[in-house]
Protein backbone atom coordinates (compact mmCIF):
# COMPACT_ATOMS: atom_id res chain seq x y z
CA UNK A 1 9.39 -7.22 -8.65
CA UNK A 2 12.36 -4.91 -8.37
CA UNK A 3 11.99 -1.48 -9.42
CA UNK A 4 14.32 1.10 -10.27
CA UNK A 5 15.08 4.19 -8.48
CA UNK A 6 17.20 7.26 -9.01
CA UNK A 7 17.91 9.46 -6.17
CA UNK A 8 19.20 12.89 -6.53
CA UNK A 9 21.56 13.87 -3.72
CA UNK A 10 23.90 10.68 -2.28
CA UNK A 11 24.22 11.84 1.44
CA UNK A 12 21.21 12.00 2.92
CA UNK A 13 19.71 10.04 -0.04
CA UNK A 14 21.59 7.09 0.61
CA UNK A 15 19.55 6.61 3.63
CA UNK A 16 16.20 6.03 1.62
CA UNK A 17 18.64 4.05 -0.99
CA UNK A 18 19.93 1.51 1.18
CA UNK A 19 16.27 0.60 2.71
CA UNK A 20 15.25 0.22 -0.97
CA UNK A 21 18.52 -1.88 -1.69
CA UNK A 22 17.64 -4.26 1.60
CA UNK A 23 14.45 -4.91 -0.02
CA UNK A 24 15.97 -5.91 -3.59
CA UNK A 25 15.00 -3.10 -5.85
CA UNK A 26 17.75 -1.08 -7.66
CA UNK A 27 19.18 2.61 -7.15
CA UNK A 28 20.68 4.87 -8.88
CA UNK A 29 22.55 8.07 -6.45
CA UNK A 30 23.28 11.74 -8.75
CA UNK A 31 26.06 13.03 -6.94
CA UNK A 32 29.56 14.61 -8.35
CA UNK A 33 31.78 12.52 -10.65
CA UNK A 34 34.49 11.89 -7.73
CA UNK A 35 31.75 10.85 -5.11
CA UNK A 36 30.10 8.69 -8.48
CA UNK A 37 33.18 7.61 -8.81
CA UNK A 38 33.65 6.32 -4.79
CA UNK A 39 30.17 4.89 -4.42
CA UNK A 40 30.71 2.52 -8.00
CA UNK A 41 34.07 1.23 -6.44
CA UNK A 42 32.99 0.53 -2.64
CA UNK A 43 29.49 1.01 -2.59
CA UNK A 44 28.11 3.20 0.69
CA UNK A 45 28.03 2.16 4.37
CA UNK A 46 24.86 3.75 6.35
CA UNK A 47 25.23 3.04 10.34
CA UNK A 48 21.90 2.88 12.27
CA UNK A 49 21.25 1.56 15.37
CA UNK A 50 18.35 -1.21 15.53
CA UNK A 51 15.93 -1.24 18.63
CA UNK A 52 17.97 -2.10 22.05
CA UNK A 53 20.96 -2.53 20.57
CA UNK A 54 23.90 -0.17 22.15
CA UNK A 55 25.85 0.20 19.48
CA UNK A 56 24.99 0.96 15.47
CA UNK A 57 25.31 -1.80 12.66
CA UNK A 58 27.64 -0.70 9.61
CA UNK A 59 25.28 -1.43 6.49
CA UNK A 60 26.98 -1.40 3.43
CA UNK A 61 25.78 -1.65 0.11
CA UNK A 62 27.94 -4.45 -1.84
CA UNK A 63 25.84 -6.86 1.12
CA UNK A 64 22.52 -5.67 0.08
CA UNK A 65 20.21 -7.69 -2.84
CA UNK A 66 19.27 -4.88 -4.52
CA UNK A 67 21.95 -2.94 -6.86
CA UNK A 68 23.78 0.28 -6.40
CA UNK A 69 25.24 2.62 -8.97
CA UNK A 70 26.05 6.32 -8.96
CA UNK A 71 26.14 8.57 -12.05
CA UNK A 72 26.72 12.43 -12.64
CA UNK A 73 23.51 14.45 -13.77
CA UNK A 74 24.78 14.38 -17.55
CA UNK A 75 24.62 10.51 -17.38
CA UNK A 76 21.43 9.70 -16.12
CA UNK A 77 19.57 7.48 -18.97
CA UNK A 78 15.62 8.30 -17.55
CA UNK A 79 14.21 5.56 -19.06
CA UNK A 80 15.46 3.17 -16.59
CA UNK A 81 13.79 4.60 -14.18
CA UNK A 82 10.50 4.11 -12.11
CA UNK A 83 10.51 6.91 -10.08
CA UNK A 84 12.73 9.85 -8.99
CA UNK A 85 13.88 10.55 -5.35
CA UNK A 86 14.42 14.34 -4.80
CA UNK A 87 17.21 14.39 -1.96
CA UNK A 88 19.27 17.52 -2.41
CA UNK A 89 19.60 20.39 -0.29
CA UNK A 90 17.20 22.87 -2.01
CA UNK A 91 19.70 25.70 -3.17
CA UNK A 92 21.52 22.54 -5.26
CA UNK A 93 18.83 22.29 -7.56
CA UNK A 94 20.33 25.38 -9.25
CA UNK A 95 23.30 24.08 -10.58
CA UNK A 96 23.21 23.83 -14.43
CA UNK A 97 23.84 20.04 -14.74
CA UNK A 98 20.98 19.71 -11.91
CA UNK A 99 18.75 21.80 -13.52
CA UNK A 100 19.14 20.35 -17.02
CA UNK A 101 18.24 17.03 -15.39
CA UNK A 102 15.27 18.40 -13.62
CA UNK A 103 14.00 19.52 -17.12
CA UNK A 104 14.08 16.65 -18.61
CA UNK A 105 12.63 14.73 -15.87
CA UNK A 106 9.87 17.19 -15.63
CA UNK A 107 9.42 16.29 -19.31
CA UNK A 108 9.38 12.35 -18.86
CA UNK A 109 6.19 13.02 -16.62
CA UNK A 110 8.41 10.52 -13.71
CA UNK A 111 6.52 10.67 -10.37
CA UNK A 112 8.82 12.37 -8.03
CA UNK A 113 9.50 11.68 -3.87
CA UNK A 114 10.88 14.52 -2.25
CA UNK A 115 12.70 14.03 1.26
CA UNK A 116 13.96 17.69 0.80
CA UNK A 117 13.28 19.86 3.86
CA UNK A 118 11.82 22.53 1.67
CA UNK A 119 8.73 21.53 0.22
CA UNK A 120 9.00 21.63 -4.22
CA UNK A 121 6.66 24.39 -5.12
CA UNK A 122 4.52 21.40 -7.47
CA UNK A 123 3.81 20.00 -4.35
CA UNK A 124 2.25 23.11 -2.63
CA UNK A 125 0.27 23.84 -5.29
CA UNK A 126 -1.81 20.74 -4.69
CA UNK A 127 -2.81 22.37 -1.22
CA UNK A 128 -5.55 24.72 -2.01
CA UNK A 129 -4.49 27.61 0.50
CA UNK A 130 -1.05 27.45 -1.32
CA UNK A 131 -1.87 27.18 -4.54
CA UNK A 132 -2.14 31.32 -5.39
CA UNK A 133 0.17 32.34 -2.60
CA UNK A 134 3.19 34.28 -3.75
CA UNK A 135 6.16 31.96 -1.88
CA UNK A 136 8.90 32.26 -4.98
CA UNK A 137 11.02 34.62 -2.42
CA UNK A 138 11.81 31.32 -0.12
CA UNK A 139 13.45 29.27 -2.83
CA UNK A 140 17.09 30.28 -3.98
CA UNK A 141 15.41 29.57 -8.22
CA UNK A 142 11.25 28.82 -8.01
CA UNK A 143 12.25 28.53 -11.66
CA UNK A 144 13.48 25.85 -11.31
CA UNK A 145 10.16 23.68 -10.59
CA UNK A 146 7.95 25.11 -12.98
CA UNK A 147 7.97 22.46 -15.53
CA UNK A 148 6.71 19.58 -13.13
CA UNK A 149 3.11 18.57 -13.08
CA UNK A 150 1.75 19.12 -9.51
CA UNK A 151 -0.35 15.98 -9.23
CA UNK A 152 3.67 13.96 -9.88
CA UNK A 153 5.34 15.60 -7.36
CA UNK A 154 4.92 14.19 -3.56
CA UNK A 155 6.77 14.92 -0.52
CA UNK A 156 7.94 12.91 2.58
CA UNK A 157 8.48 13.89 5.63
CA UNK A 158 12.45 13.41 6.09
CA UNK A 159 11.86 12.73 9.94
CA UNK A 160 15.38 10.40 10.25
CA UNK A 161 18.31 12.55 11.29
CA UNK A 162 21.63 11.41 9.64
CA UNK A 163 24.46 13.19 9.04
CA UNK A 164 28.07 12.36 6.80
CA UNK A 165 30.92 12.15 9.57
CA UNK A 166 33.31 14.71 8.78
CA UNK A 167 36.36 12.78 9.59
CA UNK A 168 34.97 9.90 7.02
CA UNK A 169 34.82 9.26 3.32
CA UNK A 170 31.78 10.68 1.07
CA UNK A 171 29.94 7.43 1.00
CA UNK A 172 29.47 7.08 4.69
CA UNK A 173 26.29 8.40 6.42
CA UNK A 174 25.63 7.80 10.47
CA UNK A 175 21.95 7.97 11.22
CA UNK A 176 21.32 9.72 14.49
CA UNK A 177 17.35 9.58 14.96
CA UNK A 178 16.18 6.30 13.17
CA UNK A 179 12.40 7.38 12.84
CA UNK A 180 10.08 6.94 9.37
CA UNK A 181 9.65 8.82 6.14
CA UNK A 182 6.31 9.74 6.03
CA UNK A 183 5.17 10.51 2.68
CA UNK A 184 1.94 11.81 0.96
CA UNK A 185 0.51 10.14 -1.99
CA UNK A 186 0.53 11.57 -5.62
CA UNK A 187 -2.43 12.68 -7.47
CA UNK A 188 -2.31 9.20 -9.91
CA UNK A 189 -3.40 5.77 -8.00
CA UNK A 190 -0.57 3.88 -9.95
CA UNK A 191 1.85 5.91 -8.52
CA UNK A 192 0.33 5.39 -5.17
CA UNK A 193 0.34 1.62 -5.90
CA UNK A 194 3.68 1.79 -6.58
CA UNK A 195 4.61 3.51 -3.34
CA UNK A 196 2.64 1.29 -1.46
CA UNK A 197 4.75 -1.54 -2.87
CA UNK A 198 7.85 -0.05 -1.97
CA UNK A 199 6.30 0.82 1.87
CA UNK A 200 5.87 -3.07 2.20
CA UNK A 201 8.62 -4.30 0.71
CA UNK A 202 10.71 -1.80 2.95
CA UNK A 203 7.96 -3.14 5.90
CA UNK A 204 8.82 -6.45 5.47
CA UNK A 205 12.99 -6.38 5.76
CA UNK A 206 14.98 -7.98 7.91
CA UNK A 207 18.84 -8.10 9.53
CA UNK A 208 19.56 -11.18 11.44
CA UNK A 209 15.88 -11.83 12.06
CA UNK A 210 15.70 -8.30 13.91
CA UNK A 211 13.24 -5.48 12.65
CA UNK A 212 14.95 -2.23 10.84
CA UNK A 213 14.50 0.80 11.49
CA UNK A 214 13.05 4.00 9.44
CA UNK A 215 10.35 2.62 7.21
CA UNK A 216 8.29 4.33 4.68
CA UNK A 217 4.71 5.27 5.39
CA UNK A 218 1.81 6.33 2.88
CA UNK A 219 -0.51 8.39 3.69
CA UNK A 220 -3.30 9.67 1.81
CA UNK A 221 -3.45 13.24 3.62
CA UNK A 222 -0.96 15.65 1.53
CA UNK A 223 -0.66 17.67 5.17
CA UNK A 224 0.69 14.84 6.86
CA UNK A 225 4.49 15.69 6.07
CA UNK A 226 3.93 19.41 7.19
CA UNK A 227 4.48 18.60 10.20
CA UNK A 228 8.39 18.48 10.12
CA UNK A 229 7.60 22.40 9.50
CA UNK A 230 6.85 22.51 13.55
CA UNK A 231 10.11 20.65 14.21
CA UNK A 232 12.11 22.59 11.60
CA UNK A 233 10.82 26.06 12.93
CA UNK A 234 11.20 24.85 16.91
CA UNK A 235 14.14 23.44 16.54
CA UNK A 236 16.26 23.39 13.32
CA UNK A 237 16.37 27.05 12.43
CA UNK A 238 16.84 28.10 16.26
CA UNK A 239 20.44 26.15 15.94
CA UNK A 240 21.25 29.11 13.86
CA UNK A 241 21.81 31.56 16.33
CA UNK A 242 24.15 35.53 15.71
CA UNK A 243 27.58 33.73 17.48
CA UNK A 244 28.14 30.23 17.33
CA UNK A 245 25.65 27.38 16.50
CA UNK A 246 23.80 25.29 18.69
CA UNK A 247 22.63 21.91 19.24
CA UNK A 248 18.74 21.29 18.57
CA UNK A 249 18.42 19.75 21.97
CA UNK A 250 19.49 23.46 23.60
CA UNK A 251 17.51 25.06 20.88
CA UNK A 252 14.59 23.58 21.98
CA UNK A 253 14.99 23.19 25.39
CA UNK A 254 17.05 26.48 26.50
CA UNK A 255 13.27 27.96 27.04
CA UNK A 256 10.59 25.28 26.59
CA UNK A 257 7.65 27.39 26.91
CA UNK A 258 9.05 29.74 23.53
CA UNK A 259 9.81 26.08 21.55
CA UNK A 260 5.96 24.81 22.85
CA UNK A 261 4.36 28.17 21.66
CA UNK A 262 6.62 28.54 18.47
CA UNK A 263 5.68 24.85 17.72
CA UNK A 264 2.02 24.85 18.59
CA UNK A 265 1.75 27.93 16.11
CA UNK A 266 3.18 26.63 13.34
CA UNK A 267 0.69 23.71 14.11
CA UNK A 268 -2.44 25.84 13.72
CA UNK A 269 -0.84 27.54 10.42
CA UNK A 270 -1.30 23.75 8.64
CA UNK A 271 -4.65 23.07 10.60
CA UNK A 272 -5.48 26.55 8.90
CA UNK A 273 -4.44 25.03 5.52
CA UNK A 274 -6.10 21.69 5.91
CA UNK A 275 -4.43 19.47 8.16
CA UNK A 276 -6.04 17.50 10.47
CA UNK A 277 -4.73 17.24 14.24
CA UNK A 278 -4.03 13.54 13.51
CA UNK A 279 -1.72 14.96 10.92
CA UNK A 280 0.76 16.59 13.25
CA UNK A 281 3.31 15.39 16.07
CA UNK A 282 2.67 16.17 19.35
CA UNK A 283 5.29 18.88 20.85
CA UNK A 284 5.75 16.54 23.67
CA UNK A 285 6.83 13.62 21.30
CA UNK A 286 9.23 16.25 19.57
CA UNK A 287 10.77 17.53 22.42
CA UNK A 288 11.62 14.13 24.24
CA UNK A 289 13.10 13.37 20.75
CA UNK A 290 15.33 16.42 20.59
CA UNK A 291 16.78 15.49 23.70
CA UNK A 292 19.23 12.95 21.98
CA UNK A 293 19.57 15.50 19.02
CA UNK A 294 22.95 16.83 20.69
CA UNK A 295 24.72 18.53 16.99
CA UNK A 296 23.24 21.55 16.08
CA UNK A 297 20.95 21.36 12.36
CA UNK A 298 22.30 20.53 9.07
CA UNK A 299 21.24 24.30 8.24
CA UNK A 300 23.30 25.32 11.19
CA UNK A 301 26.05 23.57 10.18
CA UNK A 302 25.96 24.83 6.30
CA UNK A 303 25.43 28.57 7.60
CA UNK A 304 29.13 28.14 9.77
CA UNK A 305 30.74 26.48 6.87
CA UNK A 306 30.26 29.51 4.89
CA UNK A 307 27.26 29.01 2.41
CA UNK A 308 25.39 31.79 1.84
CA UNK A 309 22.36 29.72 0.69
CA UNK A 310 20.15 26.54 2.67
CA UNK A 311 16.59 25.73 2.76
CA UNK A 312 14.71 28.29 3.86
CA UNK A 313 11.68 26.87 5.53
CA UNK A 314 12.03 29.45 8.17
CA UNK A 315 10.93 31.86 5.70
CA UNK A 316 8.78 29.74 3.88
CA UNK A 317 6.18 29.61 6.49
CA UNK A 318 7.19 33.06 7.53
CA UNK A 319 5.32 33.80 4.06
CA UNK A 320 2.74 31.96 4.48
CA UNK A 321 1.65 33.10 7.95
CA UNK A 322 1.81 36.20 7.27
CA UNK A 323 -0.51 35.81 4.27
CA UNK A 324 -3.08 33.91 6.27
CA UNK A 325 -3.00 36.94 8.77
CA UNK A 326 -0.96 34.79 11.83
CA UNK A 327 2.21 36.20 11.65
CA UNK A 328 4.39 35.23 14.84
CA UNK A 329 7.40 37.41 16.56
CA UNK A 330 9.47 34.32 17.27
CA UNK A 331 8.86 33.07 13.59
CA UNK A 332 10.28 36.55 12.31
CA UNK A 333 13.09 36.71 14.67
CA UNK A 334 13.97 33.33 13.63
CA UNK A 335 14.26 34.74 10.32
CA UNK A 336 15.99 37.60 10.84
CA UNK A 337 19.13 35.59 12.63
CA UNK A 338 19.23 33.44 9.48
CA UNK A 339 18.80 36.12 7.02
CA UNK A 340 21.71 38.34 9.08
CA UNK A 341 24.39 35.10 8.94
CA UNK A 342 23.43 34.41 5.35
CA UNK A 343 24.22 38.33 4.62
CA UNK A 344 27.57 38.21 6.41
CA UNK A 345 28.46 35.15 4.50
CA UNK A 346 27.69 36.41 1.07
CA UNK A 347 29.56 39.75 2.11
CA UNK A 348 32.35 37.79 2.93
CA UNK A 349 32.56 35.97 -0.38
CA UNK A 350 30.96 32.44 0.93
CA UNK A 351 30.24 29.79 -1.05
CA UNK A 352 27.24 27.46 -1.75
CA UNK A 353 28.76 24.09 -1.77
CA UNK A 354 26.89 21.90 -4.50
């Protein structure tokens, strides 16, 4: 049965669309009119390399069974819809036309899949350690979340690293690490049936009788996509650095010993919350990954373009550690680069590119 799925966000998010598209259900990318307007006349192209091949396939949309369309936020009809893809950088959701969206989809009760670095506040509120902690200085609006029902709103772990060429059109995405989206379940089992659906009808695809890479996985634990935090705190955040930006392979292995303790603590912060040690990622599993990670972090990336707002994860668990009594020196001087480039930007008159 093909379902229907609209995806906020058409960079990153046309990574999860075009797995969804190979296995015949229908999406729906929110983006701005002129990128709307590209992806309904030539579709997108995702490139991904499949296992042991050298160089990466060209995917592109107009080949796939399922349908593509694109639409601005003030065209969205909801009722098509079976469930709502949250794919936006997190300071986007602030945009008026975003946010009028949001309310109304907060209103049609739609179950909602983040693959946003920075967790929706629903979500944490479904983790009982969270649920009471005072987190609203991490998020660029907290405002903008309160509508949505906690139990609807899910997250998944956006492990795959992809990134939009500069040099190519808006509908092109290269993936660089083809790993899985791991995502927790919702609160309501026909939700979770439905995800589980979609997890083996991705499962199941295939290009010229050769598996595909990134899948999506269910999982019943909600801790389970914490633990990009680790990764995200080791590596992502440390691209960000008070001259130039660098790669996450030299952020995380310019001093190994920093990135193991930085990553093992941000470990026992979601073991203190609940998660089990099955949950997590081993740092040795991260690090040999982050060897082929050779551009610095899309945060990095955003902060020398000249936005003055990204996620802030960094500070995120910053907040939280600190309220569970484990605050961490290399956590807060992690923060305290980001928060100094953000400052110079907005001084200068930066940007937040929507």
């Amino acid at each position: 049965m093909a379902r229907s799925i609209l995806i906020l966000g058409a960079s990153y998010g046309s990574l999860l669309a075009t797995k969804l598209l190979m296995a015949g259900h229908n999406v729906t990318l929110v983006c701005r009119e002129k990128t709307a307007e590209l992806i309904n006349r030539d579709g997108t192209e995702v490139r991904i390399k499949l296992r042991d091949e050298p160089t990466h396939r060209a995917i592109f949309s107009r080949d796939l069974p399922g349908k593509l369309d694109a639409a601005s936020p003030q065209d969205v009809v909801l009722s098509r819809y079976d469930l709502v893809g949250l794919a936006m950088q997190e300071p986007q959701y602030t945009n008026h036309t975003i946010r009028v969206l949001m309310i109304k989809i907060a209103a049609a009760k739609l179950p909602c899949l983040s693959i946003m670095n920075m967790p929706p506040p629903p979500y944490l509120k479904r983790i009982p350690g969270l649920a009471d902690m005072d987190l609203e200085e991490a998020y660029t609006n907290a405002g903008v979340w309160e509508r949505f029902e906690p139990g609807l709103v899910s997250l998944c772990s956006p492990d795959p690293q992809a990134f939009r060429p500069p040099e190519e059109a808006a509908n092109v995405l290269h993936v660089g690490l083809p790993t899985n989206f791991k995502a927790a379940g919702f609160a309501d089992e026909a939700h979770n049936r439905l995800l589980r659906e979609l997890e083996a009808d991705i499962d199941a695809v295939k290009l010229d009788g050769q598996d595909v890479p990134v899948k999506l996985k269910v999982f019943d634990s909600l801790f389970v996509p914490l633990a990009k935090w680790s990764m995200l705190l080791t590596g992502n955040y440390r691209c960000i650095t008070p001259e130039e930006p660098q790669s996450i392979r030299d952020a995380v292995h310019g001093d190994l010993k920093v990135s193991q303790s930085i990553y093992d603590h941000v470990d026992a912060i979601a073991r203190r919350l609940g998660a089990d040690p099955q949950d997590q990622v081993p740092f040795g599993k991260y690090a040999k990954a982050a060897e082929s990670l050779l551009k610095p972090s899309s945060a990095a990336r955003a902060v020398a373009a000249g936005a003055p707002f990204i996620e802030r994860v960094d500070l995120l668990v910053k907040l939280i550690s600190q309220q569970l009594g484990m605050p961490n020196a290399d956590i807060d001087r992690t923060v305290q680069v980001v928060d100094q480039k953000l400052n110079e930007k907005i001084v200068a008159g930066g940007s937040s590119a929507l």
